[in-house]
Protein backbone atom coordinates (compact mmCIF):
# COMPACT_ATOMS: atom_id res chain seq x y z
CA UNK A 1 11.05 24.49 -99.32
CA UNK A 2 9.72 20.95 -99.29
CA UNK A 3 11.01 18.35 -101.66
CA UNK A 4 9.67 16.60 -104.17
CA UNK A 5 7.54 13.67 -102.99
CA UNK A 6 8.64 10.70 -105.19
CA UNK A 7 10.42 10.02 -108.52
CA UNK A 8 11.62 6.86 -110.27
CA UNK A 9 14.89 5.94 -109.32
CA UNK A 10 17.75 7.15 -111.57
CA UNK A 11 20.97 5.08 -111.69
CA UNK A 12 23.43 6.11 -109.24
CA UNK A 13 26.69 4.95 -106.86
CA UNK A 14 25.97 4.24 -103.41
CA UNK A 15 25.43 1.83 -100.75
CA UNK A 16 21.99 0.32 -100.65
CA UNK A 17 20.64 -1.61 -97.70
CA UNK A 18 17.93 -3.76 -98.17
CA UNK A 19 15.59 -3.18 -95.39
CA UNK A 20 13.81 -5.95 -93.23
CA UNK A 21 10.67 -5.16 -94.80
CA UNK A 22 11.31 -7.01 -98.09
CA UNK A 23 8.99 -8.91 -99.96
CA UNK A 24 9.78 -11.53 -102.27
CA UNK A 25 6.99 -11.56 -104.23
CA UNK A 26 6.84 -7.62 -103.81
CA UNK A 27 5.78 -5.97 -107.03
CA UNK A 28 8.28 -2.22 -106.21
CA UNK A 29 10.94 -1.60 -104.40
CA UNK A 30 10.79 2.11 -102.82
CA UNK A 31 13.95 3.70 -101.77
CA UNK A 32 14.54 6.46 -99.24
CA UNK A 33 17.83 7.37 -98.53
CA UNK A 34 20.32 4.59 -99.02
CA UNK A 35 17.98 2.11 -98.05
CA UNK A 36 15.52 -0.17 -100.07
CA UNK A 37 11.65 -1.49 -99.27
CA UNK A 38 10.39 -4.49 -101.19
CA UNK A 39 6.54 -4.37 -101.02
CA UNK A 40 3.55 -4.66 -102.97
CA UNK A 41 1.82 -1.90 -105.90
CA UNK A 42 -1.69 -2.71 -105.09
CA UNK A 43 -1.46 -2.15 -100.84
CA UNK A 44 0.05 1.34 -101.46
CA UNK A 45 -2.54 2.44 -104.10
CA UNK A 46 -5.21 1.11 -102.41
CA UNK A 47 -4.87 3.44 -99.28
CA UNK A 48 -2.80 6.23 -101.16
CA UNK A 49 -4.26 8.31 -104.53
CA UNK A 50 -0.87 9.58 -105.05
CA UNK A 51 0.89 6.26 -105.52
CA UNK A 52 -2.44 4.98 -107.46
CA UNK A 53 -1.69 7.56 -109.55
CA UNK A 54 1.82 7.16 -109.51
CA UNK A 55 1.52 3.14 -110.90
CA UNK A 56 -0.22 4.16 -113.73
CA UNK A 57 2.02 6.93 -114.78
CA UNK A 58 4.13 4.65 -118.03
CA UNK A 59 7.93 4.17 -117.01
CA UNK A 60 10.49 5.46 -118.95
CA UNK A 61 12.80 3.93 -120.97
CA UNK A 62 16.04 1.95 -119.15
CA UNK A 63 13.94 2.50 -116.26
CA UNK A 64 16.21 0.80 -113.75
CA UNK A 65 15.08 -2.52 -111.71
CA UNK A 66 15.59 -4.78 -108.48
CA UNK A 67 14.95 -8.32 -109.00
CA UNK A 68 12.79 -7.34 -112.00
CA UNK A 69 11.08 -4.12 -109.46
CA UNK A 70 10.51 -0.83 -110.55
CA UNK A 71 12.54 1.68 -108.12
CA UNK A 72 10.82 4.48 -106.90
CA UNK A 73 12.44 7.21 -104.66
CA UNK A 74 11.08 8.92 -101.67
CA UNK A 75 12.89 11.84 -100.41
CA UNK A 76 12.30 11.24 -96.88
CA UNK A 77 14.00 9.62 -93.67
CA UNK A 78 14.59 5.46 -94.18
CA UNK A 79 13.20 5.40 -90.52
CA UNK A 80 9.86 7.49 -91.65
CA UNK A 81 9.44 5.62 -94.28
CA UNK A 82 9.92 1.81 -92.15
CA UNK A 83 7.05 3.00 -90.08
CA UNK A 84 4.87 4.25 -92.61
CA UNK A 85 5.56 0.79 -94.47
CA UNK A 86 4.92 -1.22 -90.51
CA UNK A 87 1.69 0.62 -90.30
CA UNK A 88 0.87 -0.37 -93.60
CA UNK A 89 1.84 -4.00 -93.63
CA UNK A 90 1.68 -4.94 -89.99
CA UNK A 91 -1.68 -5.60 -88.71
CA UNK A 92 -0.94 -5.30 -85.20
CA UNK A 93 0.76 -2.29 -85.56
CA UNK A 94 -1.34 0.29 -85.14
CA UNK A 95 -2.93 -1.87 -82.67
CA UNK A 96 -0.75 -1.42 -79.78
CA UNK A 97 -1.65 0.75 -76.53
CA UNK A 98 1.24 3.31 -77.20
CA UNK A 99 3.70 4.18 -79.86
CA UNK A 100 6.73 5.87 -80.26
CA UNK A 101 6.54 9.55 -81.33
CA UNK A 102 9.11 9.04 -84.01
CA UNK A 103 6.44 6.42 -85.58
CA UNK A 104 3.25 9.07 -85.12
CA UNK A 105 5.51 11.78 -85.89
CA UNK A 106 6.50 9.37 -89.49
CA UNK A 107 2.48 9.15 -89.39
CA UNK A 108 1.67 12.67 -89.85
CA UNK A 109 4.47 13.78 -92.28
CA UNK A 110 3.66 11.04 -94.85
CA UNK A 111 0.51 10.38 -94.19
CA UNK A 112 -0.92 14.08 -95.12
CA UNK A 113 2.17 14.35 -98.24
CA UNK A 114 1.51 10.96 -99.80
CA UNK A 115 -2.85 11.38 -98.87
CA UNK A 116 -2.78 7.82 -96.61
CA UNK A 117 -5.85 9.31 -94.72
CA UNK A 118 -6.21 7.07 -92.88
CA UNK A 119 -3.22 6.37 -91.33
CA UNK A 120 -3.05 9.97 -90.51
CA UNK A 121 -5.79 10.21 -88.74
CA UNK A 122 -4.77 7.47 -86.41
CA UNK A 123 -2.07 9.32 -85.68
CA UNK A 124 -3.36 12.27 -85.51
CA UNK A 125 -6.20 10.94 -82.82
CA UNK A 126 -3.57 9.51 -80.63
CA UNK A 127 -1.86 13.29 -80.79
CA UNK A 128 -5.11 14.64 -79.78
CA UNK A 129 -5.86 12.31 -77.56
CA UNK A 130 -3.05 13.09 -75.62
CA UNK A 131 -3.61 17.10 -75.90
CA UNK A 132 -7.24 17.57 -75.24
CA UNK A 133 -9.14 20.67 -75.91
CA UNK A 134 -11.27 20.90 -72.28
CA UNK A 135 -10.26 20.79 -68.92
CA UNK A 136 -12.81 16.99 -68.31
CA UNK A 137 -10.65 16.12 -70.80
CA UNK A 138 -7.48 17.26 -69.15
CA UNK A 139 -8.60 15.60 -65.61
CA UNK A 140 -10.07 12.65 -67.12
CA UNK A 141 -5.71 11.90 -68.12
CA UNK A 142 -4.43 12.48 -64.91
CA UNK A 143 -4.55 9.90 -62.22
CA UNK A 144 -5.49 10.55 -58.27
CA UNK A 145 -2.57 13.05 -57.43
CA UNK A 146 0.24 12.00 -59.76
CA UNK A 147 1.63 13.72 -62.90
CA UNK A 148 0.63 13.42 -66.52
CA UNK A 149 1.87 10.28 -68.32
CA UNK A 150 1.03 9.85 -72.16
CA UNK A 151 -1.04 6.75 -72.63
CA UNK A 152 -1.36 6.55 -76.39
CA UNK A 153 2.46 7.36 -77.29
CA UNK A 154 5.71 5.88 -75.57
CA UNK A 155 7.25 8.45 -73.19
CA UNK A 156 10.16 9.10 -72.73
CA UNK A 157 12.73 11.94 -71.39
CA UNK A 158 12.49 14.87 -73.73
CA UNK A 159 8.84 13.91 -75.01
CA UNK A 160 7.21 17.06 -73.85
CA UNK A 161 9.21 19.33 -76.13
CA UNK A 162 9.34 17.03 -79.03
CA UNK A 163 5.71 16.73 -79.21
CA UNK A 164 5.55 20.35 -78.89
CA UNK A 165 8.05 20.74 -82.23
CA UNK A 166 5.58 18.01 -84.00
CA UNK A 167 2.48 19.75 -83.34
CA UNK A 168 3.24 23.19 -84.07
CA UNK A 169 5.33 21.70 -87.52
CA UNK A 170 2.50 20.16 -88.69
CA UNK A 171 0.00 22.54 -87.56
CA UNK A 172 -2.38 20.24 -85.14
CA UNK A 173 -3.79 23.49 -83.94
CA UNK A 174 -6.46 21.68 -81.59
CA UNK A 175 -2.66 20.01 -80.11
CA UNK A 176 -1.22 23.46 -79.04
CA UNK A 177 -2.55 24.98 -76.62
CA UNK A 178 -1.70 21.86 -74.03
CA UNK A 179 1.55 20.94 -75.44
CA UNK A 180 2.79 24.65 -75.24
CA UNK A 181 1.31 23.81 -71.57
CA UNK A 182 3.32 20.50 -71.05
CA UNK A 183 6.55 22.16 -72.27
CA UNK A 184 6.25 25.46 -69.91
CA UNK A 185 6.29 23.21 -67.14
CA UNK A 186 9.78 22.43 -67.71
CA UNK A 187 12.08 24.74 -65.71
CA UNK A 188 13.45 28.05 -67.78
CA UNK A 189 16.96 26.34 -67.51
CA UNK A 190 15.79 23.23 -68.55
CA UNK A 191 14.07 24.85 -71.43
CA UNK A 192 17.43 26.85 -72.36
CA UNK A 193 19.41 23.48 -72.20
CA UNK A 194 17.33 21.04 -73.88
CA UNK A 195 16.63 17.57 -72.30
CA UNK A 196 19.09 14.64 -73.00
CA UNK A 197 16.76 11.57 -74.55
CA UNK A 198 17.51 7.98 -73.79
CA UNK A 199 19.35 7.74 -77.31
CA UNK A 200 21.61 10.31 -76.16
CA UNK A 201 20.69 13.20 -78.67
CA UNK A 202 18.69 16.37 -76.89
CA UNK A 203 15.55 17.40 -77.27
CA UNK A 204 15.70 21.74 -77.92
CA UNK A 205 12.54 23.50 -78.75
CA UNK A 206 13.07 25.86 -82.05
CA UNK A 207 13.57 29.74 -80.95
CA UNK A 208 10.22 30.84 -81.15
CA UNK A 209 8.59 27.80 -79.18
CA UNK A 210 11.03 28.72 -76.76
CA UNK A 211 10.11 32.17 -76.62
CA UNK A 212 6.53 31.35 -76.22
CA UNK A 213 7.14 28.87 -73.40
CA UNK A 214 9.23 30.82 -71.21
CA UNK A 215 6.71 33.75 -71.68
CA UNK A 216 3.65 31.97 -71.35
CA UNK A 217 5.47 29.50 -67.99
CA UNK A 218 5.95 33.73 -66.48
CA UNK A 219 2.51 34.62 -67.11
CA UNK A 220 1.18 31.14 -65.40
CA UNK A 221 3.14 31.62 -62.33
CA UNK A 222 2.04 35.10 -62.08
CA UNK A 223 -1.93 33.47 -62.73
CA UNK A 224 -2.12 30.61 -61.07
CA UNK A 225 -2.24 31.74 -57.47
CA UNK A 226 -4.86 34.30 -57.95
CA UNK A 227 -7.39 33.82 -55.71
CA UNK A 228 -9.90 32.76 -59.17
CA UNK A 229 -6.91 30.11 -60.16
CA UNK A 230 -6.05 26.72 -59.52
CA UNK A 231 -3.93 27.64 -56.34
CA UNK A 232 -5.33 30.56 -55.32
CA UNK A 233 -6.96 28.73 -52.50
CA UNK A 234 -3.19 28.14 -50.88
CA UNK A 235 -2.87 32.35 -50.47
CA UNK A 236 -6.02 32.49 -49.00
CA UNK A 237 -6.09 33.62 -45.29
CA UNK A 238 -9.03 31.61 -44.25
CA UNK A 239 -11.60 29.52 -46.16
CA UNK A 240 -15.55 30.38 -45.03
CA UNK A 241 -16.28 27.33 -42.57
CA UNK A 242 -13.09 25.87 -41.49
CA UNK A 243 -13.10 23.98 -39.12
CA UNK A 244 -9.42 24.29 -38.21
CA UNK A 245 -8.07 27.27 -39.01
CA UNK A 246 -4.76 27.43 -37.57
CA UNK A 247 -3.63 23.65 -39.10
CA UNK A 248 -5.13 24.39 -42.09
CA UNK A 249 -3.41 28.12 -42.50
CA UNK A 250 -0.07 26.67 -42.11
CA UNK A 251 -0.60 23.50 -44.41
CA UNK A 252 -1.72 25.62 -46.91
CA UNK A 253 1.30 28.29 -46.28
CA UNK A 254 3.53 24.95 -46.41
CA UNK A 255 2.25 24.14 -49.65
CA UNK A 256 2.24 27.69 -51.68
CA UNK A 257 6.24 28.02 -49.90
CA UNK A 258 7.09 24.35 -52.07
CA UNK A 259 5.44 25.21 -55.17
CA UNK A 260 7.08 28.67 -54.94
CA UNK A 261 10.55 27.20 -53.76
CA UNK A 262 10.25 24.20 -56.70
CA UNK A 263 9.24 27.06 -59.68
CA UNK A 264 6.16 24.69 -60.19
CA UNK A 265 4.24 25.71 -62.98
CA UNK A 266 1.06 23.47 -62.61
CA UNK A 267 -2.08 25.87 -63.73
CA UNK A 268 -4.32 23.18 -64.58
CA UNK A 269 -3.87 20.83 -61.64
CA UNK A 270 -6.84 19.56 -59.81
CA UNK A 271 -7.20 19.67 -56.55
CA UNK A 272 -10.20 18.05 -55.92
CA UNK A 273 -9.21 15.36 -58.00
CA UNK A 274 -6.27 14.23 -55.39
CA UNK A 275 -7.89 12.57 -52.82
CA UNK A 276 -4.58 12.94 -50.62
CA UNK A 277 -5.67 16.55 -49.46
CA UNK A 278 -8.08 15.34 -47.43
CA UNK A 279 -5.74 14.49 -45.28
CA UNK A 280 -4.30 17.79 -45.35
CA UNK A 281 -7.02 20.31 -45.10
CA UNK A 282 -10.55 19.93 -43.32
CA UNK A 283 -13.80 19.47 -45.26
CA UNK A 284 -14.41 23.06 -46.30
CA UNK A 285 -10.99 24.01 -47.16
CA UNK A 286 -10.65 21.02 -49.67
């Protein structure tokens, strides 16, 4: 059950940090957690209904104050809260080439509870962005033989599977289908274990993502070498107009014996698009 969005601030004991976003001249102080956000009425109600709505609703009586502020809680993270605030009153934040997930994933969640459209949508269109919905798409993100890097949101290790959590949380349904693809790439052990981030913490899918990835990564690698499939074309005996057969037979036997050895998982890889296998096979077979 979510909780409530916002309330005024009732007086309690505790330890309040003042955050680095603090305003002087600020006309509320917002709270979330134990930590406090000095910033101004008319920026939050002029991208956010609810907290137009919200400044007009009459204070009670003893309402309690900072430097002369009305408090208002948020029951959410301090750190969800500092980007949502960054996004708000930083104009070269949203600006920058990539992001960290924590700040699109802070984005999402209070973008769609508190109604700043717009700010969800740009986060929303770097998540998409990054999962697109047709294979051009797909390609078009790839460079000449490497791997998939994100381009719109900071990678790092353990990003696969927490994008996965954020998309199927806050049901990006467009987002799925290649995120569930990203994180069945992992190895089943990996998957089981959970990948250490930079921070130290691990990244663990929830039981029923991991279900679905280690069920869908079996049904890939029982796919994807089908003669219709990506790879197919490394089990084939010999391709209609080679013009080496025997050099080619064995490259592409070398091939289909690494993927197989590795537990590669890579359904939607394009091999035209790596110009390296030209090198490898003859004109026909590539």
């Amino acid at each position: 059950m979510s909780s409530p969005p916002a309330k005024r601030k009732r007086t309690e004991t505790m330890s309040i940090t003042r955050s680095e976003i603090w305003y002087k001249d600020g006309s509320v102080v917002l709270q979330a957690e134990n930590t406090q956000f000095r910033v101004y009425w008319g920026i939050l109600s002029q991208h956010s209904p609810f907290f137009r709505d919200l400044e007009n609703l009459p204070q009670p009586p003893n309402q309690p104050t900072v430097d002369g502020c009305s408090v208002v809680e948020l029951h959410d993270s301090a750190e969800d809260v500092e980007y949502l605030l960054k996004a708000l009153y930083d104009p070269h934040f949203l600006s920058q080439t990539t992001l960290p997930l924590a700040a699109v994933g802070a984005l999402i969640r209070l973008g769609r509870k508190y109604d700043f459209q717009t700010l969800f949508e740009s986060a929303r269109a770097r998540i998409t962005f990054e999962t697109p919905t047709t294979l051009e798409e797909y390609d078009a993100l790839i460079p000449d033989g490497g791997t998939y890097k994100p381009t719109r949101i900071t990678s790092y290790p353990g990003f696969t599977l927490d994008l996965l959590t954020l998309v199927r949380e806050n049901n990006i349904l467009s987002a799925l289908p290649v995120a569930y693809y990203h994180a069945s790439r992992s190895r089943p052990g990996t998957l089981l274990d959970g990948i250490p981030r930079t921070d130290g913490t691990l990244a663990l899918l929830a039981p029923v993502d991991l279900r679905l990835c280690l069920t869908g990564r079996e049904r890939l690698l029982c796919q994807q070498f089908k003669e219709e499939h990506t790879m197919g074309c490394f089990v084939a005996s010999q391709v209609p107009g080679c013009g080496r057969p025997a050099k080619c037979r064995a490259n592409r036997k070398c091939a289909f014996d690494r993927c197989v050895d590795e537990n590669v998982v890579d359904s939607l890889y394009n091999l035209k698009g790596f110009s390296g296998w030209k090198k490898v096979f003859c004109a026909a077979c590539y």
